[in-house]
Protein backbone atom coordinates (compact mmCIF):
# COMPACT_ATOMS: atom_id res chain seq x y z
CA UNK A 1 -199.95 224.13 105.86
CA UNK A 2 -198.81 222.98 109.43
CA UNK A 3 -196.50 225.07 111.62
CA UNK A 4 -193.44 224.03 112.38
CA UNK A 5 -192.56 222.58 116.00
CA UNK A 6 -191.59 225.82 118.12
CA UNK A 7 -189.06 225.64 121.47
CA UNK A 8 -187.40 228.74 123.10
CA UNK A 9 -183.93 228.91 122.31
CA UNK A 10 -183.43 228.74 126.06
CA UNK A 11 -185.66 225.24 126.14
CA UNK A 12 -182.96 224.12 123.37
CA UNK A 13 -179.62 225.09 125.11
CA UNK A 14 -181.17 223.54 128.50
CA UNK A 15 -182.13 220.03 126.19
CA UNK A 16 -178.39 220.35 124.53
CA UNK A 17 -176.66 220.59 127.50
CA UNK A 18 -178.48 217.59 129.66
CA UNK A 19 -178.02 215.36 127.12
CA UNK A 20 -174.36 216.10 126.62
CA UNK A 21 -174.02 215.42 130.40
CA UNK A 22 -175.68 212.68 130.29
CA UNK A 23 -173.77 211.24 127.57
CA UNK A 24 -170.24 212.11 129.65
CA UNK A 25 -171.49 210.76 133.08
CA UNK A 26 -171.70 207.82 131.53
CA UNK A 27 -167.76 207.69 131.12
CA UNK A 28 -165.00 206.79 133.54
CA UNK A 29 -163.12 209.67 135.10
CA UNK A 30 -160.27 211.53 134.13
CA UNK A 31 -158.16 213.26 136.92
CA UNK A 32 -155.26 215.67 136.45
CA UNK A 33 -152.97 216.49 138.80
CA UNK A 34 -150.34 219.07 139.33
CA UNK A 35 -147.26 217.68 141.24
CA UNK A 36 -143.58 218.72 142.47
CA UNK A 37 -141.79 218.48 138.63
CA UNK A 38 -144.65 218.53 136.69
CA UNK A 39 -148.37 217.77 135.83
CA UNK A 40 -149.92 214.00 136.33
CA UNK A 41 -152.31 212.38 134.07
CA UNK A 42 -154.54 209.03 135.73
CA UNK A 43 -157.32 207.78 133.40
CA UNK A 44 -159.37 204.81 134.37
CA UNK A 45 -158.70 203.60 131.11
CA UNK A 46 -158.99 199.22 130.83
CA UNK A 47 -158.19 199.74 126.45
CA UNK A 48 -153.91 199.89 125.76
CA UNK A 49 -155.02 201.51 122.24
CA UNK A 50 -157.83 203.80 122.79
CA UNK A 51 -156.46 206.53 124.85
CA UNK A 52 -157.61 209.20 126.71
CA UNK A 53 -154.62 211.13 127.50
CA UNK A 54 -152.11 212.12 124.84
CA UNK A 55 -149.37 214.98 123.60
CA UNK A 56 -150.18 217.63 121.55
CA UNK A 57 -146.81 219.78 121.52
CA UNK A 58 -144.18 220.03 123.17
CA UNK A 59 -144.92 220.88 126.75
CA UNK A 60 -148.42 220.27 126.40
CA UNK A 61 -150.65 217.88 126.84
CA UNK A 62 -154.57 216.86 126.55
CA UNK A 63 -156.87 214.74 128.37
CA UNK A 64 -160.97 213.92 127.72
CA UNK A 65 -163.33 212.07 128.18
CA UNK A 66 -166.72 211.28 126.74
CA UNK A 67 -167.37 209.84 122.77
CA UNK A 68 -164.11 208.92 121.93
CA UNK A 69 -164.53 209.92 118.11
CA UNK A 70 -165.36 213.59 118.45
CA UNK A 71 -162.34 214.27 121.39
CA UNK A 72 -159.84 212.15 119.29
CA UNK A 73 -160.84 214.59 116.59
CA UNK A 74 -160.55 217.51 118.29
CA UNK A 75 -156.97 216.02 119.86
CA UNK A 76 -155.77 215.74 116.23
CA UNK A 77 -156.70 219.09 115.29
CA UNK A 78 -155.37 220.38 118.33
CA UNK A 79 -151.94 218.53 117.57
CA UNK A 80 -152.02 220.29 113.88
CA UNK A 81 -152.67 223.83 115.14
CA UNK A 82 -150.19 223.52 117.34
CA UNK A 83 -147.66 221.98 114.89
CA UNK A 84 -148.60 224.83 112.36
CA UNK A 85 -148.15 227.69 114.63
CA UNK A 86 -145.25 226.65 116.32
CA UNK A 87 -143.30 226.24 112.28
CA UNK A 88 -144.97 229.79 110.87
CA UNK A 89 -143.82 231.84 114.29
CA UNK A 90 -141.85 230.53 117.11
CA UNK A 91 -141.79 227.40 119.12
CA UNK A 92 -142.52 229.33 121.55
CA UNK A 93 -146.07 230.69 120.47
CA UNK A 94 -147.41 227.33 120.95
CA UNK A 95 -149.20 227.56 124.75
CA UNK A 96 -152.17 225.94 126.36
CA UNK A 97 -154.08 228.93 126.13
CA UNK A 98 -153.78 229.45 122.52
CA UNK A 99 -154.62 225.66 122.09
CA UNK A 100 -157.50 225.92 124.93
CA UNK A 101 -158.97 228.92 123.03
CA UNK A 102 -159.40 227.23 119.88
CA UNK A 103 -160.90 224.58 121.25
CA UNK A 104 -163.72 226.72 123.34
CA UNK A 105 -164.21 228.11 119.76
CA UNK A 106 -164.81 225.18 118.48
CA UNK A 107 -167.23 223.60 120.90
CA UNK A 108 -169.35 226.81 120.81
CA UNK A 109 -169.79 226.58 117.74
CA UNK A 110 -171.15 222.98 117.69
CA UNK A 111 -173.03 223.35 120.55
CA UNK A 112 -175.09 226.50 119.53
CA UNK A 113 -175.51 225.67 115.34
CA UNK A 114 -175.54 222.26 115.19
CA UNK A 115 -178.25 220.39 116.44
CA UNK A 116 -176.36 217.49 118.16
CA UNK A 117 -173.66 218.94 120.65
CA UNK A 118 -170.22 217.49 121.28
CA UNK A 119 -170.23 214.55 124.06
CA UNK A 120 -166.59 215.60 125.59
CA UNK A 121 -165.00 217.39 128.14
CA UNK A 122 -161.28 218.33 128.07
CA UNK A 123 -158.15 219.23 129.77
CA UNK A 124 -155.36 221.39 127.83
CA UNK A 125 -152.73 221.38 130.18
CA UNK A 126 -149.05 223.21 130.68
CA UNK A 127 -145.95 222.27 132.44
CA UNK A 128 -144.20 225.58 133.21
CA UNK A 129 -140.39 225.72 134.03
CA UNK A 130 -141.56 226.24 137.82
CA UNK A 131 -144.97 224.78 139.61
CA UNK A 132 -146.73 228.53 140.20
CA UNK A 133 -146.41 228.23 136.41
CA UNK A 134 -148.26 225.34 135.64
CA UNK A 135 -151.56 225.67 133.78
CA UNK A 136 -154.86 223.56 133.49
CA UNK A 137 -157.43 224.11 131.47
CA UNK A 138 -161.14 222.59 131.56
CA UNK A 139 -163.04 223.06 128.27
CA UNK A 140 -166.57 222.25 128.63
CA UNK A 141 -169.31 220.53 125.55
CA UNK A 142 -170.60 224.33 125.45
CA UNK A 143 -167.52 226.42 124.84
CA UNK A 144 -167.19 227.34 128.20
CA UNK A 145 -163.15 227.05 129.56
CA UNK A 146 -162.21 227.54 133.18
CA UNK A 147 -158.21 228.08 134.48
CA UNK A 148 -157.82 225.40 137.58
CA UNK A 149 -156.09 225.32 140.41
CA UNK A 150 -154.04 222.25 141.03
CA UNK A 151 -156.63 219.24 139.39
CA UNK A 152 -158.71 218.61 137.19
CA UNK A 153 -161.45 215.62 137.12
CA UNK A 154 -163.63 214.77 134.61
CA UNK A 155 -166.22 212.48 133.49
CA UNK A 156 -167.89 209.62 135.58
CA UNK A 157 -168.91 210.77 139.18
CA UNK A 158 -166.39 214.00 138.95
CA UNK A 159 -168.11 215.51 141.98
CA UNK A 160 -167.22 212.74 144.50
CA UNK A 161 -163.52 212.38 142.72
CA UNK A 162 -163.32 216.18 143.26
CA UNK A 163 -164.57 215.71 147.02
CA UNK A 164 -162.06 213.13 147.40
CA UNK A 165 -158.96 214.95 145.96
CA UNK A 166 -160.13 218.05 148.12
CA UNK A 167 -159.18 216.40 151.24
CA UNK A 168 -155.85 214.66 150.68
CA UNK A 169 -154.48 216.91 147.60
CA UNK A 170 -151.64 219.32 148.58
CA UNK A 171 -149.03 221.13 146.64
CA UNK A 172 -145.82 220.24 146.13
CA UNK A 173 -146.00 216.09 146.20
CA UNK A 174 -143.79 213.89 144.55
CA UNK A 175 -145.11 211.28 141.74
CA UNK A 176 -145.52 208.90 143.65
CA UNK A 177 -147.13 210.82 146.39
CA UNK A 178 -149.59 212.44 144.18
CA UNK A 179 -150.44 209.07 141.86
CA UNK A 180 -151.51 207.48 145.12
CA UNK A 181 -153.61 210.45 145.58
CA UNK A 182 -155.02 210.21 142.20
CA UNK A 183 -155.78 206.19 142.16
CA UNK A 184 -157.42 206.33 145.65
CA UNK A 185 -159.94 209.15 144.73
CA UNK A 186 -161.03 207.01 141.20
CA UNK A 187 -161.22 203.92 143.27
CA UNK A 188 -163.68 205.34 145.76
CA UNK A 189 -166.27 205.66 143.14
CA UNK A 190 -165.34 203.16 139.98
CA UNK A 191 -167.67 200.61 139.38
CA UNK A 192 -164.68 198.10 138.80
CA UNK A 193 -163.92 198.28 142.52
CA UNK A 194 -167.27 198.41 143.45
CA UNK A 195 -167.18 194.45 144.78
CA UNK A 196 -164.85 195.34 147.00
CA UNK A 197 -167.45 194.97 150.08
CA UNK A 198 -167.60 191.04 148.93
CA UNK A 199 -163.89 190.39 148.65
CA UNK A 200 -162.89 192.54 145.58
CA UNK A 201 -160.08 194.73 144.84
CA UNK A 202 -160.45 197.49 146.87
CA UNK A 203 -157.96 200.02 144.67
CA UNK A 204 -157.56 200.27 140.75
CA UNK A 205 -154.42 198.42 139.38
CA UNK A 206 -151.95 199.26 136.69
CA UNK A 207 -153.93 197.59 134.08
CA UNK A 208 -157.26 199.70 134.44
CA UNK A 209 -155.39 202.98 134.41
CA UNK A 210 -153.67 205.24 131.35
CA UNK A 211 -151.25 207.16 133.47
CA UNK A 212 -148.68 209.84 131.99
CA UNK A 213 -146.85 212.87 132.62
CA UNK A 214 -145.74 216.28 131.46
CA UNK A 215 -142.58 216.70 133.44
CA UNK A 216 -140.55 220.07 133.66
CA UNK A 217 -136.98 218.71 133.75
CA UNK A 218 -136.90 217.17 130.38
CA UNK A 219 -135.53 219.71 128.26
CA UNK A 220 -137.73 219.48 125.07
CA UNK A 221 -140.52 217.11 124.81
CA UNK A 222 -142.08 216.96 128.44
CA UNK A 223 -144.93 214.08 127.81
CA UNK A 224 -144.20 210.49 128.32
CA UNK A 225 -146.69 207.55 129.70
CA UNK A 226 -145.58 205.51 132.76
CA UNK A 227 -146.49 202.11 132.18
CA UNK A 228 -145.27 198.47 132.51
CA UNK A 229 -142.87 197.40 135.44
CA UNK A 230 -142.25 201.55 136.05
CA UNK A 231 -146.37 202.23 136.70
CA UNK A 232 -146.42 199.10 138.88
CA UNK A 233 -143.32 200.16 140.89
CA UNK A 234 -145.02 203.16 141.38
CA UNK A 235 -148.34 201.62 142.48
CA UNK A 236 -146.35 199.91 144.72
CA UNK A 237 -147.57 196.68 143.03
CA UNK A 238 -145.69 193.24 143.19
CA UNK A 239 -144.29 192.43 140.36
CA UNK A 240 -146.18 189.66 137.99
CA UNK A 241 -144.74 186.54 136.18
CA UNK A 242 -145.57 188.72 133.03
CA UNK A 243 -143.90 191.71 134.29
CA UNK A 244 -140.34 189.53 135.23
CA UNK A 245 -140.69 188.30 131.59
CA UNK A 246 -141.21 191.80 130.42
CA UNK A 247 -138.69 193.07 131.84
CA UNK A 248 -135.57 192.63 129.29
CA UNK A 249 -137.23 193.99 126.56
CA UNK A 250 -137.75 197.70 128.76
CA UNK A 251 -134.55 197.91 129.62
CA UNK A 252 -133.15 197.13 126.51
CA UNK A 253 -134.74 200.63 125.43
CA UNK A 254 -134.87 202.42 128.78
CA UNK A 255 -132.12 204.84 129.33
CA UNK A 256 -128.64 203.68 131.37
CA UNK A 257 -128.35 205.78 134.14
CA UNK A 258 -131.01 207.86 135.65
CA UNK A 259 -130.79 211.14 137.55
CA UNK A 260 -131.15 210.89 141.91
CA UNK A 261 -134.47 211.22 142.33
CA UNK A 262 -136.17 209.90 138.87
CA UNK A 263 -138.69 207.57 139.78
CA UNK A 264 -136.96 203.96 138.94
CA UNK A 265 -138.20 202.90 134.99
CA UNK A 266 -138.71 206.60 133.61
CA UNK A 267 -135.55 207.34 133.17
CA UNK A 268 -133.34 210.61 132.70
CA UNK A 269 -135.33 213.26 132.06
CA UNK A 270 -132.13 215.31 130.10
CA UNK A 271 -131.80 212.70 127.68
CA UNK A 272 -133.38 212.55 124.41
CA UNK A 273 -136.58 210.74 123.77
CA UNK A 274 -136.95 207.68 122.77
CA UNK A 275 -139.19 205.30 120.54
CA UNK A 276 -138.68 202.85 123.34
CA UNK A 277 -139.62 201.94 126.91
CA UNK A 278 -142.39 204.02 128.72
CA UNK A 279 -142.08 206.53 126.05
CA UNK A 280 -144.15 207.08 122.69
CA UNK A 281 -144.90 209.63 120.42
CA UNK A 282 -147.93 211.19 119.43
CA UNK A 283 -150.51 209.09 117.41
CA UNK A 284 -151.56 211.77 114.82
C-alpha cells in the first residue's frame, strides 16, 4: 500500500494563502475613503451590472474584490444576517462589527478546512453620525480583519494605491475633494491608463469607475451610487451628447430641491429614497 502525499500544515497555509493572493492581484482595485459627511466608495469597475460595491443595511455598506461569485455570496449572506438581526432585536444591533465578525468567521473557516480558499478581500464599512465615528473594516481570504484608519484599498497593485493615498489623503475633505483623491491614486497604476505615455487618457473616467457613498445626513438609508450626469459633474467631466440626452429622464426622478451644499445630482439627503435617479436598492 502507498503512503499518502505528506505537507506540514504550515507548507499548506503558506500554498493557500499565495495562491489566494495571487488570484486577487489579478483584480482591479478597490479604494475606500472616509470623507467630511460620510464614507466614499471608487471601484475601477468597466461592468454597470456586476458590482463591486453594494448596501447591506442600513448604514452599512460592503466593498470586494477578487472572484466575483464567492464575495457576491458572502455580500448576500451578509445582507440576510443583517436583515435577520436587525427584525429579531433592534435596528440598532445591526453594526459593521457584528457583520465584519461573521464574515472573519466565515473565511477562517474556508481557508483552514477546505482545501481551496476564498479568492476575496473585503471592506465592511460604517457611517457614524460624526467622522471620529466612522468605521472600516478589511477582512482578509484567511479570516484575518483589521479596523482602518481613514482608507481602505484593495485588490490590484494595493501597495502603490496605498502609497499614493498616503501622500495627498487628509481628513475632513469634501466629495469632491476626496473622489479626486481616490481616481488619481487608481489611475497611477491601472492598466487602462497605462497608454497614457503615447497619447492616452491619463485619469480614469466615469465609465470605468463604480462610485457610491454612505452619507451621514440622510436620515435612514445612508448608501446611494453617484453615477450618470452627477459622477461626471463631480469628475469634473464635460458633459457628453449621451449625457444631454440623459438628462430628462434623471431629473424626472431626482429630488426638487436640494440642501446648500449637496453635491449637484444627489440630491437631498433628508428626503426619502427613491427607486429613481442615482439611487438603487440592494440586489439581494
Amino acid at each position: 500500500m502507498t503512503m499518502p502525499y505528506y505537507a506540514s500544515p504550515e507548507q499548506l497555509m503558506r500554498d493557500r494563502s499565495e495562491y489566494a493572493r495571487k488570484g486577487i492581484s489579478r483584480g482591479r482595485s478597490v479604494a475606500v475613503l472616509t470623507y467630511a459627511d460620510g464614507v466614499l466608495f471608487i471601484a475601477e469597475n468597466p461592468s454597470s451590472t456586476l458590482h463591486k460595491v453594494g448596501e447591506l443595511y442600513d448604514r452599512i455598506g460592503f466593498a470586494a474584490v477578487g472572484r466575483y461569485s464567492e464575495f457576491e455570496s458572502l455580500r448576500v449572506a451578509g445582507v440576510r444576517l443583517a436583515d435577520v438581526r436587525g427584525y429579531s432585536y433592534n435596528r440598532r444591533d445591526v453594526t459593521g462589527r457584528v457583520i465584519a465578525n461573521a464574515y472573519a468567521q466565515t473565511l477562517g473557516e474556508i481557508f483552514t478546512q477546505q482545501t481551496k480558499p476564498f479568492e476575496v478581500e473585503l471592506c465592511v464599512a460604517e457611517v457614524g453620525d460624526r467622522p471620529e465615528a466612522d468605521q472600516l473594516y478589511r477582512l482578509t481570504f484567511d479570516g484575518s480583519i483589521v479596523d482602518e484608519p481613514d482608507f481602505v484599498v484593495m485588490g490590484g497593485q494595493a501597495e502603490a494605491v496605498t502609497g499614493n493615498l498616503r501622500e495627498h489623503f487628509h481628513s475632513g475633505m469634501g466629495l469632491s475633494d476626496a473622489l479626486d483623491v481616490g481616481v488619481r491614486a487608481l489611475s497611477a497604476v491601472s492598466p487602462v491608463t497605462a497608454g497614457a505615455t503615447n497619447g492616452g487618457p491619463t485619469r480614469l473616467t466615469g465609465a470605468q469607475l463604480e462610485v457610491a457613498v454612505l452619507d451621514r445626513r440622510r436620515p435612514k438609508r445612508a448608501f446611494r451610487r453617484v453615477t450618470g450626469s452627477a459622477l461626471r459633474r463631480l469628475l469634473g467631466e464635460e458633459a457628453t451628447p449621451d449625457a444631454v440626452q440623459d438628462a430628462p429622464a434623471t431629473a424626472a426622478h431626482a429630488p426638487s430641491v436640494s440642501e446648500p451644499g449637496t453635491p449637484a445630482g444627489l440630491g437631498d439627503p433628508a428626503n426619502p429614497d427613491t427607486a429613481g435617479g442615482a439611487e438603487h436598492t440592494p440586489q439581494d
